[in-house]
C-alpha atoms as a PDB file:
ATOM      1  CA  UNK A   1      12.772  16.934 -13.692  1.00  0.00           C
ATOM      2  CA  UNK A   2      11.952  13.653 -14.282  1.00  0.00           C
ATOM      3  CA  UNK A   3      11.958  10.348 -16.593  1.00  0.00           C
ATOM      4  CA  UNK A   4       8.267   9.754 -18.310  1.00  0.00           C
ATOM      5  CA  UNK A   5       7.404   6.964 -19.995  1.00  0.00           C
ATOM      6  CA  UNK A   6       4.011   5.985 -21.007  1.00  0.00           C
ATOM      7  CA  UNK A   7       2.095   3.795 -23.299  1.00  0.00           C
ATOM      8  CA  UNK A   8      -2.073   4.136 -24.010  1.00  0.00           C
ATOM      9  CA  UNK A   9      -3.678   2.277 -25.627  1.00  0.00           C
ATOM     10  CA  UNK A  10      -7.715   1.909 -26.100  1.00  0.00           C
ATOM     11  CA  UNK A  11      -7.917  -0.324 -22.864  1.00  0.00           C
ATOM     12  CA  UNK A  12      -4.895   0.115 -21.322  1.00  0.00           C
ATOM     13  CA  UNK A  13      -2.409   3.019 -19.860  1.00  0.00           C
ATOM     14  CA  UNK A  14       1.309   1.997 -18.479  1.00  0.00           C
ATOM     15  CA  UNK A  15       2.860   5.008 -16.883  1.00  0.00           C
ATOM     16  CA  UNK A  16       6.809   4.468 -15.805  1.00  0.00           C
ATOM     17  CA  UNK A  17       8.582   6.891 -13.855  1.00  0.00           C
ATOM     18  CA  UNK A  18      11.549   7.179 -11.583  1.00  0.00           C
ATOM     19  CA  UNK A  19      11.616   8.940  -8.193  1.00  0.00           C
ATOM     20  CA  UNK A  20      14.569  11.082  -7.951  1.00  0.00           C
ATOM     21  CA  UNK A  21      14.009  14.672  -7.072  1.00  0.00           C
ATOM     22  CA  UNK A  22      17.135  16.605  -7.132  1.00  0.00           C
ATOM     23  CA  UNK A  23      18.121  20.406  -5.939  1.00  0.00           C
ATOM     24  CA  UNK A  24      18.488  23.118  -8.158  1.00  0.00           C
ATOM     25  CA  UNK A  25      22.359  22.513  -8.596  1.00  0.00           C
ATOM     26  CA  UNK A  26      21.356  18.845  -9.276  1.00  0.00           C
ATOM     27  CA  UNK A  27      22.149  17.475  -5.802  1.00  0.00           C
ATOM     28  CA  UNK A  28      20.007  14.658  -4.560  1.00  0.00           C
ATOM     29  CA  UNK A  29      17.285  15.985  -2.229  1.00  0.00           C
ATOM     30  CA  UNK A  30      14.658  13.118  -2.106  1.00  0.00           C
ATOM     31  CA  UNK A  31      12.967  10.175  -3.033  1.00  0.00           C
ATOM     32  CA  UNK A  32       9.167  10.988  -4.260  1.00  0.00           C
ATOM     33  CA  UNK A  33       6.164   9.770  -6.236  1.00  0.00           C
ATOM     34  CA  UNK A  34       5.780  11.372  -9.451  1.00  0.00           C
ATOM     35  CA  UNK A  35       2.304   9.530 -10.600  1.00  0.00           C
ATOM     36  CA  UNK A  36      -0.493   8.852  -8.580  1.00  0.00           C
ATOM     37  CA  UNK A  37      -3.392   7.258  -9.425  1.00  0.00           C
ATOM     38  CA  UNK A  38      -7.419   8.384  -8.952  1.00  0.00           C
ATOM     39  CA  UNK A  39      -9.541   5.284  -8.587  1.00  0.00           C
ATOM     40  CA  UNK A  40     -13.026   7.378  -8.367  1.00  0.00           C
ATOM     41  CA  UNK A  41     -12.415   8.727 -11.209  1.00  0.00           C
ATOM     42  CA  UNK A  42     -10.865   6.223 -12.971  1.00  0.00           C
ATOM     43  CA  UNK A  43      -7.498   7.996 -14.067  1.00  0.00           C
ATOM     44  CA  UNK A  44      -3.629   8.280 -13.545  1.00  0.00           C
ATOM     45  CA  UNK A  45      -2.016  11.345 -13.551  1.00  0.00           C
ATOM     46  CA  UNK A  46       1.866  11.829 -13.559  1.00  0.00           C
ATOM     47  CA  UNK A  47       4.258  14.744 -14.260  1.00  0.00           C
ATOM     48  CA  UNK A  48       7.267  16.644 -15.052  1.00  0.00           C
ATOM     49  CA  UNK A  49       9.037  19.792 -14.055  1.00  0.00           C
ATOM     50  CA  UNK A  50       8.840  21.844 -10.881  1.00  0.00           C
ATOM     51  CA  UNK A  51       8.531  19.652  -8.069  1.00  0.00           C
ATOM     52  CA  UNK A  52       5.782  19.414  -5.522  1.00  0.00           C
ATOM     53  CA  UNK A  53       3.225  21.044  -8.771  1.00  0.00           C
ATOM     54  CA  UNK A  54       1.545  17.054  -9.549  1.00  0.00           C
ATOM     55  CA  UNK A  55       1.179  16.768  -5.421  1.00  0.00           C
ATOM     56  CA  UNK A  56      -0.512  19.351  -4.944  1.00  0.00           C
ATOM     57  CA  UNK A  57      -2.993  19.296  -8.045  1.00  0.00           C
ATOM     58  CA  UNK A  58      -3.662  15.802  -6.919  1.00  0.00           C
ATOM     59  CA  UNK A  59      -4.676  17.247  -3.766  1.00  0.00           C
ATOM     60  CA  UNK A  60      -6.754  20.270  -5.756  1.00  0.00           C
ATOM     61  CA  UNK A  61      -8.849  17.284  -7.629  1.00  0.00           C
ATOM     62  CA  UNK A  62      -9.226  15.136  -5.030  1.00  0.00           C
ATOM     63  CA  UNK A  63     -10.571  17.544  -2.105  1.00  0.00           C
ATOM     64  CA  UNK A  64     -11.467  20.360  -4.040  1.00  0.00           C
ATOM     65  CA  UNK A  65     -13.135  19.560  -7.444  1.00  0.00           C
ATOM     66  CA  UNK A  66     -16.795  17.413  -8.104  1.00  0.00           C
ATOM     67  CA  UNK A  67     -16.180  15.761 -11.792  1.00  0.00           C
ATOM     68  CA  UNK A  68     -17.037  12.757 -13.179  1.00  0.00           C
ATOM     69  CA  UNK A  69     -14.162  11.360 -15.306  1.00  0.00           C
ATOM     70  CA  UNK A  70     -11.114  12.445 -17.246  1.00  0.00           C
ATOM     71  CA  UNK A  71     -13.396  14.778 -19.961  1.00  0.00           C
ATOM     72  CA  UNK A  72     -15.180  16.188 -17.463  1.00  0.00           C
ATOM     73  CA  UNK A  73     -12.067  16.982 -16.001  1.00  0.00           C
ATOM     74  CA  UNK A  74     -10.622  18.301 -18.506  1.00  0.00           C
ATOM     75  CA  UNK A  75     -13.256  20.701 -19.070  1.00  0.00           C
ATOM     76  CA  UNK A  76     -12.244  22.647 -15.460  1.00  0.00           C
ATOM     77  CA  UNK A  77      -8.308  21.820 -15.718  1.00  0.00           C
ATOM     78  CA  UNK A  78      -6.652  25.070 -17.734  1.00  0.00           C
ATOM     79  CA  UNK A  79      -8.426  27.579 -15.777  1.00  0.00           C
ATOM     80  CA  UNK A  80      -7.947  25.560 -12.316  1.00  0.00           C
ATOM     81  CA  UNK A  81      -4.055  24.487 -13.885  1.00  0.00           C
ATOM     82  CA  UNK A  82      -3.580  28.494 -14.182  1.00  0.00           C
ATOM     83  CA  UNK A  83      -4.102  29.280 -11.039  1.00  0.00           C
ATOM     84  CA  UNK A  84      -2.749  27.005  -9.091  1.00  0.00           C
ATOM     85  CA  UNK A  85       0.549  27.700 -11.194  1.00  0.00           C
ATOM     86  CA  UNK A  86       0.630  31.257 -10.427  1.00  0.00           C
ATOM     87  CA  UNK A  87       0.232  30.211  -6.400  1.00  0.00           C
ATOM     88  CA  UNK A  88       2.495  27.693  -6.703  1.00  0.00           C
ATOM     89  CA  UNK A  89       5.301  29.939  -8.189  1.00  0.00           C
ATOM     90  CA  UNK A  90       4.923  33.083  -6.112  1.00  0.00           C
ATOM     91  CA  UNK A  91       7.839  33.484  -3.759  1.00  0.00           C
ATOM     92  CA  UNK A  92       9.537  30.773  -5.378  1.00  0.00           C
ATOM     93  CA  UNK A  93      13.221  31.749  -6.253  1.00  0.00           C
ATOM     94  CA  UNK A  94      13.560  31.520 -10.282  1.00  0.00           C
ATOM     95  CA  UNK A  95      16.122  34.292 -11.327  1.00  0.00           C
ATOM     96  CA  UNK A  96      15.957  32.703 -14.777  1.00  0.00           C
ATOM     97  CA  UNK A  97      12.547  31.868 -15.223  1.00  0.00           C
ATOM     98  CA  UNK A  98      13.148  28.481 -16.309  1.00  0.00           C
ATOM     99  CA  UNK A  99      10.750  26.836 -13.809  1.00  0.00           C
ATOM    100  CA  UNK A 100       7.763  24.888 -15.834  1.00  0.00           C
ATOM    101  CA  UNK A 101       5.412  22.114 -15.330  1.00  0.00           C
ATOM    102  CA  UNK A 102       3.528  18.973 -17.557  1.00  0.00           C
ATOM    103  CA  UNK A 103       0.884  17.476 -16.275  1.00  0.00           C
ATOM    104  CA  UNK A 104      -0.842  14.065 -18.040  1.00  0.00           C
ATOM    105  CA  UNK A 105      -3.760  13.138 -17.687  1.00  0.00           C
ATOM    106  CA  UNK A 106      -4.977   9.618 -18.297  1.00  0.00           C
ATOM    107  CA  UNK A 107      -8.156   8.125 -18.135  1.00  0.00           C
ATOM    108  CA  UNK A 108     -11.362   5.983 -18.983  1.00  0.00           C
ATOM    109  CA  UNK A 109     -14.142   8.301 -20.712  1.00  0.00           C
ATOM    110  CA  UNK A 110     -17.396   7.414 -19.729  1.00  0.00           C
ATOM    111  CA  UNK A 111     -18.535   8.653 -22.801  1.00  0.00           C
ATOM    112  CA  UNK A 112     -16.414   6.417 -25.116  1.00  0.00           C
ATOM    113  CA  UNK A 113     -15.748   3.575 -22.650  1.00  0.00           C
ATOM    114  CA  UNK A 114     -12.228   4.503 -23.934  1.00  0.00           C
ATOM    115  CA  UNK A 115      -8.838   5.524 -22.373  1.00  0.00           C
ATOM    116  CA  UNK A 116      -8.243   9.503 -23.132  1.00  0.00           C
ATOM    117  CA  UNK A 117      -4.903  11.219 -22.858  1.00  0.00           C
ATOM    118  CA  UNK A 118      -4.079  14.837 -22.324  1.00  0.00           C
ATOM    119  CA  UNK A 119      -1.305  16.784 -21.529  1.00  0.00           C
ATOM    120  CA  UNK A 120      -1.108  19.983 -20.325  1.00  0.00           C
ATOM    121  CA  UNK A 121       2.124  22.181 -20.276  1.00  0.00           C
ATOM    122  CA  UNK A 122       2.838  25.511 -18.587  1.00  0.00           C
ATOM    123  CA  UNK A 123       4.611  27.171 -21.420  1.00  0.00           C
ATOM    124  CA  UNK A 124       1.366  26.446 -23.277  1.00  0.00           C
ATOM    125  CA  UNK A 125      -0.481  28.164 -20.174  1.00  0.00           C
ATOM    126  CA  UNK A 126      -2.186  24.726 -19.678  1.00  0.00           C
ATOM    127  CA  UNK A 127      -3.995  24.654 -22.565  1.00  0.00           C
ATOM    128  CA  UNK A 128      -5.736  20.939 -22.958  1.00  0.00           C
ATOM    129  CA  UNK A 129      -3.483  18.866 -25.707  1.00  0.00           C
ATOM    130  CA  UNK A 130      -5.246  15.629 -26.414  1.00  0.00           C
ATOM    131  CA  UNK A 131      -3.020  12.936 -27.173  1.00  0.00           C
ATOM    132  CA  UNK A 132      -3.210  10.133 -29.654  1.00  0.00           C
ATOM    133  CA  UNK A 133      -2.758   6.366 -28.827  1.00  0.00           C
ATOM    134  CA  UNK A 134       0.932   4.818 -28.246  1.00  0.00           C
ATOM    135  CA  UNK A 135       4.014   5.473 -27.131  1.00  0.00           C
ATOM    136  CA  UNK A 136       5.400   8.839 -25.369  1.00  0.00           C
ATOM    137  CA  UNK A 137       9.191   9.358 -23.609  1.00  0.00           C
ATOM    138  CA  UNK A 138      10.229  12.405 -22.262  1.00  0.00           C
ATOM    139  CA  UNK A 139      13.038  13.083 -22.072  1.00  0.00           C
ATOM    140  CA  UNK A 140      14.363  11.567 -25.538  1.00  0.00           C
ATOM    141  CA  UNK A 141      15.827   7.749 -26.143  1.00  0.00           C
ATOM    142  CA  UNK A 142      15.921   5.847 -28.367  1.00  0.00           C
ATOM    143  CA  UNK A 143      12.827   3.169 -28.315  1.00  0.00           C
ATOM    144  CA  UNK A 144      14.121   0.019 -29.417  1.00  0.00           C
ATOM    145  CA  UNK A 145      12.525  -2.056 -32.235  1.00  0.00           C
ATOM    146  CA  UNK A 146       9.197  -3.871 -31.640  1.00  0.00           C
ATOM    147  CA  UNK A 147       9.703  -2.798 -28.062  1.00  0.00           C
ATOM    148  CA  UNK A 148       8.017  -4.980 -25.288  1.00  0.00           C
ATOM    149  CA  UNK A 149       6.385  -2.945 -21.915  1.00  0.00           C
ATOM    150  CA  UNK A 150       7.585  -3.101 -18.997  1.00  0.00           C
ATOM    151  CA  UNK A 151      10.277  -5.124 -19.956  1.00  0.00           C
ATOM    152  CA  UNK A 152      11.933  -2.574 -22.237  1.00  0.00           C
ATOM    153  CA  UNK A 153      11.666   0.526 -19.440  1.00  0.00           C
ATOM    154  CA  UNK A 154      14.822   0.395 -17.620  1.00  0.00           C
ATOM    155  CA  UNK A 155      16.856   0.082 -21.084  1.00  0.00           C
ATOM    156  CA  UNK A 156      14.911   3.173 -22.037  1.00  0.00           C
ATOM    157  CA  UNK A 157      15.649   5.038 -18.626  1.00  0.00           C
ATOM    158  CA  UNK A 158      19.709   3.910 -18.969  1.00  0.00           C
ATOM    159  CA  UNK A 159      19.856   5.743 -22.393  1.00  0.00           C
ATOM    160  CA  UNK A 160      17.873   8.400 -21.216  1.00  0.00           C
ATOM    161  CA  UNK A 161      20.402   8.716 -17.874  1.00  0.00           C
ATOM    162  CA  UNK A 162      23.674   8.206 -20.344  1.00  0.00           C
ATOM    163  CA  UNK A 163      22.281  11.025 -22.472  1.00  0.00           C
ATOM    164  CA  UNK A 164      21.761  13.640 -19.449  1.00  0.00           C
ATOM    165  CA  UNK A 165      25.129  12.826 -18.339  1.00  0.00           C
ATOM    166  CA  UNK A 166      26.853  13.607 -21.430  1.00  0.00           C
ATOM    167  CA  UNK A 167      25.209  17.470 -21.150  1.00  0.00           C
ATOM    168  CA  UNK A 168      26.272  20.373 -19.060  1.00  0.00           C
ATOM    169  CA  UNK A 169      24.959  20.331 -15.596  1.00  0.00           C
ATOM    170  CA  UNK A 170      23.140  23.158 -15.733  1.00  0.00           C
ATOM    171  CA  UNK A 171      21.233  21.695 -18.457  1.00  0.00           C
ATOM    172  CA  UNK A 172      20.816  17.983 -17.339  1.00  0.00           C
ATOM    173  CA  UNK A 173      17.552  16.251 -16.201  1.00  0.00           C
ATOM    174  CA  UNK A 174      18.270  13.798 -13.054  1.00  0.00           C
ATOM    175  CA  UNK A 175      16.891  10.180 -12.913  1.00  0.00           C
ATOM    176  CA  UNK A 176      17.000   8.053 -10.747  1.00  0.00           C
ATOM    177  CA  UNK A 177      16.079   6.216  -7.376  1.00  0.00           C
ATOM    178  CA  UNK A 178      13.499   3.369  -8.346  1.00  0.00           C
ATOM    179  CA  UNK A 179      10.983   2.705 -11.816  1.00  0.00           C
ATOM    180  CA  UNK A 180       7.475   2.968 -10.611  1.00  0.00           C
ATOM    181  CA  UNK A 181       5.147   1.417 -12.852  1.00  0.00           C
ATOM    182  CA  UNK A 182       1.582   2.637 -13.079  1.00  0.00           C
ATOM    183  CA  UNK A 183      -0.992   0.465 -14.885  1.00  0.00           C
ATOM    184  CA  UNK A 184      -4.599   0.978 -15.601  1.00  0.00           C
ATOM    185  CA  UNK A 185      -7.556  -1.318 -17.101  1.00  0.00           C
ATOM    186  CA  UNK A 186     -11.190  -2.201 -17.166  1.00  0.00           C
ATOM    187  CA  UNK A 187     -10.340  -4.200 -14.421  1.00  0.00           C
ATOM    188  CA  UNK A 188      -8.713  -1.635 -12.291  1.00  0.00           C
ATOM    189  CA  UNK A 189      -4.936  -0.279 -10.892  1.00  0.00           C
ATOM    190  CA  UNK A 190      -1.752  -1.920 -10.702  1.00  0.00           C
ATOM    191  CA  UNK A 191       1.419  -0.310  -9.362  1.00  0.00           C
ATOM    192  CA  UNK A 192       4.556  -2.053  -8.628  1.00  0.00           C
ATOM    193  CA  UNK A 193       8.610  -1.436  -8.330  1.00  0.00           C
ATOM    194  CA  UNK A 194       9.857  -2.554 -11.607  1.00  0.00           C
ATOM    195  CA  UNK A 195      13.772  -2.084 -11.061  1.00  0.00           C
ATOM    196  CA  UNK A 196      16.446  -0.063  -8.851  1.00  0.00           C
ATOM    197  CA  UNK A 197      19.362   1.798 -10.648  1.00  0.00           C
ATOM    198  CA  UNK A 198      22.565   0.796  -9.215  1.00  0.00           C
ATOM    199  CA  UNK A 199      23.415   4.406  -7.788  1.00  0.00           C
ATOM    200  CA  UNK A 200      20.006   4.494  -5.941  1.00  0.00           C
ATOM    201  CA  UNK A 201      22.434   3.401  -2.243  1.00  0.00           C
ATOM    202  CA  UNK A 202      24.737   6.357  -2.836  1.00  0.00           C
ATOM    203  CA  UNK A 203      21.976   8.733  -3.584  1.00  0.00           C
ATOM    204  CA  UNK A 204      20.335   7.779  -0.052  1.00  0.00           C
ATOM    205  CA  UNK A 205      23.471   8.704   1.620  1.00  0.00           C
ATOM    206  CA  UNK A 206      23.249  12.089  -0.069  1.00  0.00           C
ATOM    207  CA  UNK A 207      20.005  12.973   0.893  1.00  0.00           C
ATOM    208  CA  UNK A 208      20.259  12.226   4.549  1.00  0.00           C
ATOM    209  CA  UNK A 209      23.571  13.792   4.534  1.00  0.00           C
ATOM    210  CA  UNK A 210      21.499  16.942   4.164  1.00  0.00           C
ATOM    211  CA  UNK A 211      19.868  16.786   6.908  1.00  0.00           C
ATOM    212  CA  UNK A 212      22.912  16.090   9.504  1.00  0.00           C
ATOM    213  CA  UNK A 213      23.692  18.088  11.770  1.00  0.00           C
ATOM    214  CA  UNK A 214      26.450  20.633  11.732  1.00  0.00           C
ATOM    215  CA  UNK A 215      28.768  21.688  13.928  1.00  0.00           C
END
């Protein structure tokens, strides 16, 4: 799972993640991007849930599909969302069924000249849910009082971590790593490295620990 924090306006989409991908059990496993951005098409896209799912739809639109912008897009993206899904989860252990997926979709409309926004969920088979102009978090926090962006992210993403921690494990979304920002305007892309959390060093260690060598 993952920290998602987002503001669209008319002109303008910031997109803030963090890059922690965790284990099942909640163990550290890597360090990964969880937006990307689509210049010929004018969009970012960024996710939450199952890892690997955004990756590989990235890779769906980019070599596989011929559309022109983020409508057009979203047009094809249920049916294409579907199936994907259902090859993406086939062998994939989930004893509970608890493994989902949310996709966003942001974008300039050549129609409008506008910034869209859509989400699309797996427990809502995909289904296109337009989105209206502002702010979205995910998971919950508390958004401070005439809030300033980026500047007010990594307050956001502390709550956010303080309030996972205080929940069973089992239950718990994991952030961490860095705070990717993600911008988009008329003018074009910007992504940067906004902050490190201070346990980003010891969650390093754990990952490469994985791969040592027993003996």
């Amino acid at each position: 799972m993952s920290s998602l924090i987002f503001h669209i306006e008319e002109h303008e989409a910031l997109v803030a993640t963090d890059t922690l991908a965790t284990s099942p059990d909640g163990r550290p496993f890597k360090f990964t991007t969880k937006a990307f951005i689509i210049p010929h098409l004018g969009m970012i896209i960024a996710g939450t849930g199952a890892g690997g799912f955004l990756g590989k739809w990235f890779v769906h639109i980019n070599d596989r599909m011929i559309v022109r912008d983020i409508d057009n897009l979203d047009y094809h993206a249920p049916r294409n969302f579907a199936s994907n899904w259902k090859e993406f989860t086939q062998g994939l252990s989930d004893p509970n069924g608890d493994l989902t997926a949310t996709v966003y979709h942001f974008g300039f409309s050549k129609q409008t000249g506008l910034i869209h926004s859509v989400a699309y969920r797996s427990t809502n088979n995909f289904r296109s849910e337009p989105r209206e102009y502002g702010l979205g978090v995910k998971p919950e926090c508390t958004v401070p009082e005439a809030y300033r962006l980026p500047q007010d992210i990594r307050t956001m993403m502390d709550e956010q971590r303080a309030i996972q921690r205080s929940r069973p494990e089992a239950e718990r979304i994991y952030i961490g790593g860095e705070i990717h920002i993600h911008r988009l305007t008329k003018e074009g892309f910007r992504a940067y490295t906004l902050d490190r959390f201070g346990d980003y060093d010891r969650d390093e260690k754990a990952i490469y620990e994985n791969y040592r060598p027993t003996t």
